[in-house]
C-alpha atoms as a PDB file:
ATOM      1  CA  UNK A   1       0.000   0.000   0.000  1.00  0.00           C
ATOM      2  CA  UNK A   2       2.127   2.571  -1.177  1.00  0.00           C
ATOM      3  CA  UNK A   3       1.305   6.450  -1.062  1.00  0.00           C
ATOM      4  CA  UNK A   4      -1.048   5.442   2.234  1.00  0.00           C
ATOM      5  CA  UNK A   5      -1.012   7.557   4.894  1.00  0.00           C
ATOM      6  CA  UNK A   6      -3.066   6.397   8.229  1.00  0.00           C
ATOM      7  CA  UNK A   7      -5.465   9.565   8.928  1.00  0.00           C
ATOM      8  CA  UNK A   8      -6.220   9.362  13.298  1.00  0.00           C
ATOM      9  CA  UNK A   9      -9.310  11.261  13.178  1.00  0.00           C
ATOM     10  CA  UNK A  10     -10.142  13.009  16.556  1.00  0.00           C
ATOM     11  CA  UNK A  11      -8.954  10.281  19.203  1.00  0.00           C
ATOM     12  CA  UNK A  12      -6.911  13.004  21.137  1.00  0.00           C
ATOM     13  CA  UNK A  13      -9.564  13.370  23.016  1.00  0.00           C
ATOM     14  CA  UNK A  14     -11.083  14.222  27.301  1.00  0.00           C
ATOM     15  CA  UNK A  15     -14.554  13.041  26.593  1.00  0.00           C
ATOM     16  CA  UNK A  16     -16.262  15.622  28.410  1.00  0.00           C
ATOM     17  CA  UNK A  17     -18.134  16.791  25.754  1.00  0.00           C
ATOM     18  CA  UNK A  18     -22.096  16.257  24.593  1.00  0.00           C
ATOM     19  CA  UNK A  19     -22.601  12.587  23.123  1.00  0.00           C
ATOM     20  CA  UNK A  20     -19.448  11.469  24.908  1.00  0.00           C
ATOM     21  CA  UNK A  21     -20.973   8.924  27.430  1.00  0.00           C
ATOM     22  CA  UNK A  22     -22.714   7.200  24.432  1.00  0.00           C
ATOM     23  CA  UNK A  23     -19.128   7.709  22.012  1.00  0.00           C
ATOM     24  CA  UNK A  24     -17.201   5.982  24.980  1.00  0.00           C
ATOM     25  CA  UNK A  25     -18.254   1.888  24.382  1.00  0.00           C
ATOM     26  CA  UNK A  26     -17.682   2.028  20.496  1.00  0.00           C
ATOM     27  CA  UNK A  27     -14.112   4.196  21.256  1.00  0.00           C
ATOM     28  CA  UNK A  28     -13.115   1.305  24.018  1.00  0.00           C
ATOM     29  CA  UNK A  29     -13.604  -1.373  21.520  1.00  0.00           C
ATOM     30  CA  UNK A  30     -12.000   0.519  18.778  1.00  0.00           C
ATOM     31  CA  UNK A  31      -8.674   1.381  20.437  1.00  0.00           C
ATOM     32  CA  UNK A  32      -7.287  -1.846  20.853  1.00  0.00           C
ATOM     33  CA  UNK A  33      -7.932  -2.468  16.849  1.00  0.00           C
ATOM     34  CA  UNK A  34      -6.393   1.410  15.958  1.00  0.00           C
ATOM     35  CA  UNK A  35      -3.272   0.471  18.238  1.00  0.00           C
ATOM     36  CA  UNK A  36      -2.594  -2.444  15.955  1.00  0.00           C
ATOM     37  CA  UNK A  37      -3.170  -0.659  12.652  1.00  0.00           C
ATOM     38  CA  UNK A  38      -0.890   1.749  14.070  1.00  0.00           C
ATOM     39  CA  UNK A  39       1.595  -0.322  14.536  1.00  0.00           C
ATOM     40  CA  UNK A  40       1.560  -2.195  11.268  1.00  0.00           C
ATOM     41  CA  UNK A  41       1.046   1.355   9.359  1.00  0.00           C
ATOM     42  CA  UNK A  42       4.305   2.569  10.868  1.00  0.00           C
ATOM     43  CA  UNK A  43       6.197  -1.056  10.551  1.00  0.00           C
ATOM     44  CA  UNK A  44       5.772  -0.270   6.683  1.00  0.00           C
ATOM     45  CA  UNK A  45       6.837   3.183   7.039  1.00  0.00           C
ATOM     46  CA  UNK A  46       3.582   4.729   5.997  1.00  0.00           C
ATOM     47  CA  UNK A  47       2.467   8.197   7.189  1.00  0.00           C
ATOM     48  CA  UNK A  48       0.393   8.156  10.127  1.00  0.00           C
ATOM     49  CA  UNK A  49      -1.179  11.635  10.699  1.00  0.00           C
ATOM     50  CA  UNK A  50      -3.235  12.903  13.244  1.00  0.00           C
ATOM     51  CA  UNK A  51      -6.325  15.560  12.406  1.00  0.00           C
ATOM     52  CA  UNK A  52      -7.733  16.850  15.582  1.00  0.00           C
ATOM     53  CA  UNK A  53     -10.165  18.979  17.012  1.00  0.00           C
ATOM     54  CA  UNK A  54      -9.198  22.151  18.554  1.00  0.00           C
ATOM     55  CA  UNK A  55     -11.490  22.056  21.110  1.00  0.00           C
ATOM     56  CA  UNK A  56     -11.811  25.704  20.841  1.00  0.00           C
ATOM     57  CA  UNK A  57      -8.183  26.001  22.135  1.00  0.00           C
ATOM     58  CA  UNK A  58      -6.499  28.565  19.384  1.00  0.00           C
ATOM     59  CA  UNK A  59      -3.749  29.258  21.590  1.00  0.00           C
ATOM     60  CA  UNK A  60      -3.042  25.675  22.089  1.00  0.00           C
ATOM     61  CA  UNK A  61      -0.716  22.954  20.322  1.00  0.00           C
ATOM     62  CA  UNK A  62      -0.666  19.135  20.062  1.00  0.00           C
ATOM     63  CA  UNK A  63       1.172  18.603  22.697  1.00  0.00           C
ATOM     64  CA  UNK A  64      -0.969  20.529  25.056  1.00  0.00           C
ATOM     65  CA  UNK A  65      -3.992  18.935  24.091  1.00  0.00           C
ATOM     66  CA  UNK A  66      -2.231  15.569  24.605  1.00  0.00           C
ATOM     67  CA  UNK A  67      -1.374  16.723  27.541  1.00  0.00           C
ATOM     68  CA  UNK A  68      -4.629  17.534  28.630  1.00  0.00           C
ATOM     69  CA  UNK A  69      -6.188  14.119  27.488  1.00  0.00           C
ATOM     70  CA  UNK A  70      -3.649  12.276  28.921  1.00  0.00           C
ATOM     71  CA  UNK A  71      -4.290  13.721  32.414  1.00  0.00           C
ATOM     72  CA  UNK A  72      -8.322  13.501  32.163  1.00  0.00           C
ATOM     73  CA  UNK A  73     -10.222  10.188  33.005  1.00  0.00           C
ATOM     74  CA  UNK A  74     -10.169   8.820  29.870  1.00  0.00           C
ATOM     75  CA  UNK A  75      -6.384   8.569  29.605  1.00  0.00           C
ATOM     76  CA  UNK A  76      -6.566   5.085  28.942  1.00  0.00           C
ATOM     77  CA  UNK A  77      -8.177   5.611  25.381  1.00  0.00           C
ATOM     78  CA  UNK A  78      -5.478   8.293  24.395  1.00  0.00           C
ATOM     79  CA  UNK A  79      -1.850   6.685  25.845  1.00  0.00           C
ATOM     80  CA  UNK A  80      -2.274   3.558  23.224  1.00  0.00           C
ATOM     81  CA  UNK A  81      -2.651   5.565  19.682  1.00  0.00           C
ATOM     82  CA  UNK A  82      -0.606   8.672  20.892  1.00  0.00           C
ATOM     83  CA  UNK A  83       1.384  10.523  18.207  1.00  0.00           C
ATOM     84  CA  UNK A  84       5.214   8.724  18.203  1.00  0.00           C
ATOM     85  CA  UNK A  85       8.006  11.076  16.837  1.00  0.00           C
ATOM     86  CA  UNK A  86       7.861  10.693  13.558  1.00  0.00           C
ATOM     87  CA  UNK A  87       3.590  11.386  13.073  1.00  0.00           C
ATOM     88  CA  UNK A  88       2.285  14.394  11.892  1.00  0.00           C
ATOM     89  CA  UNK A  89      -0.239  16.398  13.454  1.00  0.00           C
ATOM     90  CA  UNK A  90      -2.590  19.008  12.008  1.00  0.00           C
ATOM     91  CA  UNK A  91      -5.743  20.645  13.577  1.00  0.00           C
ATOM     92  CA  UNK A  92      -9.223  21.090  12.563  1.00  0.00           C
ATOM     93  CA  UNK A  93     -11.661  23.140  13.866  1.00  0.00           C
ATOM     94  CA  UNK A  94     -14.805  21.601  12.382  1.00  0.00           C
ATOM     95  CA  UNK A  95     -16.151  18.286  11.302  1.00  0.00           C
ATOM     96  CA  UNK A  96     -14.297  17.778   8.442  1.00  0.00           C
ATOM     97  CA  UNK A  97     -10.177  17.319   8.334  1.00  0.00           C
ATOM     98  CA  UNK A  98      -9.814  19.481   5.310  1.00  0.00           C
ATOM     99  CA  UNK A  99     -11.886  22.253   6.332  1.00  0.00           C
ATOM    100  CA  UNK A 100      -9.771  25.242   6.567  1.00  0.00           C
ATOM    101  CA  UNK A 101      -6.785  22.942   7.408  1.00  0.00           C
ATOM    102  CA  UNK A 102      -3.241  22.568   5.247  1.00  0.00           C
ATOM    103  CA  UNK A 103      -3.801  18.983   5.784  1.00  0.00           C
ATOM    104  CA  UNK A 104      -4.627  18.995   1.193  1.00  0.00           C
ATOM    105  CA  UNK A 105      -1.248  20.987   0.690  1.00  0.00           C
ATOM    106  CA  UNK A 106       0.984  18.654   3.593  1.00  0.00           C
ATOM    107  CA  UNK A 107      -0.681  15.116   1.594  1.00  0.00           C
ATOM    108  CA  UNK A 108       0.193  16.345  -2.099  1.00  0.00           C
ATOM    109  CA  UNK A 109       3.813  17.381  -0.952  1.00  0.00           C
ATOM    110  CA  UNK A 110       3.899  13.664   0.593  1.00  0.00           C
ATOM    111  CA  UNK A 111       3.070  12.163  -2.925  1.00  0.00           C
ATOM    112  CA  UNK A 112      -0.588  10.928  -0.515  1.00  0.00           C
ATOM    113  CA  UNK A 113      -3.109   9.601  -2.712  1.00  0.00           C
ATOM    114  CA  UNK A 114      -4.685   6.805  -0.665  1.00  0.00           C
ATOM    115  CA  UNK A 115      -6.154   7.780   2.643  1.00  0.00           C
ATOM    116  CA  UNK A 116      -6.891   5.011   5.678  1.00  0.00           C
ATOM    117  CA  UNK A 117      -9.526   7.126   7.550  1.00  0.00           C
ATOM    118  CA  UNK A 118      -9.984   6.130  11.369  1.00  0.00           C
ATOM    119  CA  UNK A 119     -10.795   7.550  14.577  1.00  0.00           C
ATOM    120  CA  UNK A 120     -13.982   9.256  15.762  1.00  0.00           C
ATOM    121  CA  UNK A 121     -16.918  10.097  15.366  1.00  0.00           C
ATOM    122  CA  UNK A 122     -17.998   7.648  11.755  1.00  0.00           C
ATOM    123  CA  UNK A 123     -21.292   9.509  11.070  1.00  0.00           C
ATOM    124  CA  UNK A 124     -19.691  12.847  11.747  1.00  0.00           C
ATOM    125  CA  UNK A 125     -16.347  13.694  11.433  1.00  0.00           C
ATOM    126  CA  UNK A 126     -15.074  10.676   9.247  1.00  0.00           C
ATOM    127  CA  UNK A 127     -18.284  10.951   7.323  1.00  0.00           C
ATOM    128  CA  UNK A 128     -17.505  14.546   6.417  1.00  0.00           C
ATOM    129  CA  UNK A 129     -13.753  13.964   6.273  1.00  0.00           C
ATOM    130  CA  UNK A 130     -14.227  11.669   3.309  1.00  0.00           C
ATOM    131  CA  UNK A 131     -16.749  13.069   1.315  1.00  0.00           C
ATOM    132  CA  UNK A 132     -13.846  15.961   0.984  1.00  0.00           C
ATOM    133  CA  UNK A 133     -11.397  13.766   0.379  1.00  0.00           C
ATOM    134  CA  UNK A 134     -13.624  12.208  -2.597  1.00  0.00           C
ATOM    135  CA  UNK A 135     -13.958  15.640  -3.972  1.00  0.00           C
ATOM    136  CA  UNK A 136     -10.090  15.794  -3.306  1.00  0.00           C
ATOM    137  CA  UNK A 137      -9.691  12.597  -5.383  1.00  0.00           C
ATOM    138  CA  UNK A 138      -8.244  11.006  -2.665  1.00  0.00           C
ATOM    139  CA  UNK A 139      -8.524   7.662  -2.572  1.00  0.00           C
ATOM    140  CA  UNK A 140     -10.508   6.550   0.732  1.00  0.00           C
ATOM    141  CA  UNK A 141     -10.012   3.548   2.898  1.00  0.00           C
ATOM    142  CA  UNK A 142     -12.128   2.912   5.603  1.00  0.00           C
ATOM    143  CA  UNK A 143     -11.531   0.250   8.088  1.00  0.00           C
ATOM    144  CA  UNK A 144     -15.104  -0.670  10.159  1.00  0.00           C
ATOM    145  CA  UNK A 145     -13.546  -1.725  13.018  1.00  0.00           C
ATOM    146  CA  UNK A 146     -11.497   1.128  13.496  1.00  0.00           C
ATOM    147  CA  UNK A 147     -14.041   3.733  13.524  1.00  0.00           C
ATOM    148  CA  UNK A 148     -15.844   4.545  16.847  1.00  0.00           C
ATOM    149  CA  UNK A 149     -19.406   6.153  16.228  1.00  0.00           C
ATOM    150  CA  UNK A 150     -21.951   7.751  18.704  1.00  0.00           C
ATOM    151  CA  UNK A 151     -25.353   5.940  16.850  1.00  0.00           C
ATOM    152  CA  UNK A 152     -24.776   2.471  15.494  1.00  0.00           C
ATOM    153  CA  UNK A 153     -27.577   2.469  12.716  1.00  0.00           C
ATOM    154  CA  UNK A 154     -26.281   6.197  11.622  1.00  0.00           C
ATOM    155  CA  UNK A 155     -22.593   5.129  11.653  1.00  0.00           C
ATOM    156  CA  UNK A 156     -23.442   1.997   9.636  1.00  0.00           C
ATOM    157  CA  UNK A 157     -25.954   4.028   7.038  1.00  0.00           C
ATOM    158  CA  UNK A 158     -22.764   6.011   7.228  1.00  0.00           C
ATOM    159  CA  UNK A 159     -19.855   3.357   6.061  1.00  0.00           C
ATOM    160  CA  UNK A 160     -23.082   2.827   3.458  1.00  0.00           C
ATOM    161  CA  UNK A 161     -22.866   6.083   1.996  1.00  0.00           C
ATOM    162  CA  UNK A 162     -19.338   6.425   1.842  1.00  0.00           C
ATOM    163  CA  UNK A 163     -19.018   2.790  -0.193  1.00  0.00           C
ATOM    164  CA  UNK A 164     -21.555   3.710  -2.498  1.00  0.00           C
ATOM    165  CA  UNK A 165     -21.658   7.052  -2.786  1.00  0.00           C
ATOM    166  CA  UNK A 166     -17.936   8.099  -2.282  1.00  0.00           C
ATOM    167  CA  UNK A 167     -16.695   5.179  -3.833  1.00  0.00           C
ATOM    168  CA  UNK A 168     -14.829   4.706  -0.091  1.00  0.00           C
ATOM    169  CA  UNK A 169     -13.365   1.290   0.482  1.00  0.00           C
ATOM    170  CA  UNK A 170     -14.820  -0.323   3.553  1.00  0.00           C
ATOM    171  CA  UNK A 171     -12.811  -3.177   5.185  1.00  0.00           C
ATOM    172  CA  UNK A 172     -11.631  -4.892   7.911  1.00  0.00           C
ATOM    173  CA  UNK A 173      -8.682  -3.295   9.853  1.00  0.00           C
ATOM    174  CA  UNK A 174      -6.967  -6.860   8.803  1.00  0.00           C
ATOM    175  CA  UNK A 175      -6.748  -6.755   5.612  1.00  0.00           C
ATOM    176  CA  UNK A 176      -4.387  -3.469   5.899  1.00  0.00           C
ATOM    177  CA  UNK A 177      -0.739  -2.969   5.691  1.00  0.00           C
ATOM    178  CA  UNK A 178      -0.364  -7.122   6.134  1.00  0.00           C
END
């Protein structure tokens, strides 16, 4: 899988934030998965980068809001798919990981066609996050077991539309970087 980088969508993260008691079951079963598609990605050398929300923090940088996550009570969600040295980190400050973001510009100076979308929240932010990188023509890859979601039957009617109607590839988190 070359020219595949491993987007981490939002899982720097505090969950103290509306939805998050309902987000916190699907994230718990999804970390252990995103840890090993982590470490695969980066045993191949691909790019892993991280596109995360703000949360409103302007002045802030990664490492402060890893920081912050790390010390909340959800820590044990964030310290297995932290950033390593070598990831890349850009942040968003809406739904979508292009919106208003250089993460377009930092992916075509890579030579990034193929995208591996995972993280949080499917029917919102990943949803959104590939329908731009469609439009992008980015190749999308989205592994169903490494996606946390907040409504089941929305995040699967999600993965739906972005097979169908995005052309996304949905698969199992397996059948990557082998």
């Amino acid at each position: 899988m070359d020219k595949t980088a491993l987007i981490v969508i939002d899982m720097i993260n505090t969950y103290d934030h509306k939805d998050a008691e309902l987000l916190l079951p699907s994230a718990t079963a999804v970390v252990p998965v995103l840890t090993t598609l982590l470490g695969r990605a980066r045993e191949r050398g691909a790019p892993v980068v991280y596109v995360n929300d703000n949360f409103g923090e302007w002045r802030s940088h990664h490492g402060e809001l890893l920081d912050r996550a790390l010390a909340g009570p959800h820590a044990d969600l964030v310290d297995p798919v932290r950033p390593d040295a070598r990831s890349l980190f850009v942040l968003k400050a809406r739904h979508s990981i292009f919106f208003e973001t250089p993460l377009t510009y930092l992916l075509h100076e890579q030579g990034i066609r193929r995208l591996v979308l995972c993280g949080q929240v499917t029917e919102q932010c990943v949803l959104y996050s590939a329908l731009d990188a469609h439009i992008r023509h980015f190749e999308v890859i989205v592994p169903r077991d490494a996606v946390a979601h907040i409504h089941q039957d929305l995040a699967e009617a999600a993965l739906l539309m972005m097979e169908r109607n995005m052309g996304a590839h949905v698969c199992a988190s397996r059948d990557l970087w082998r």
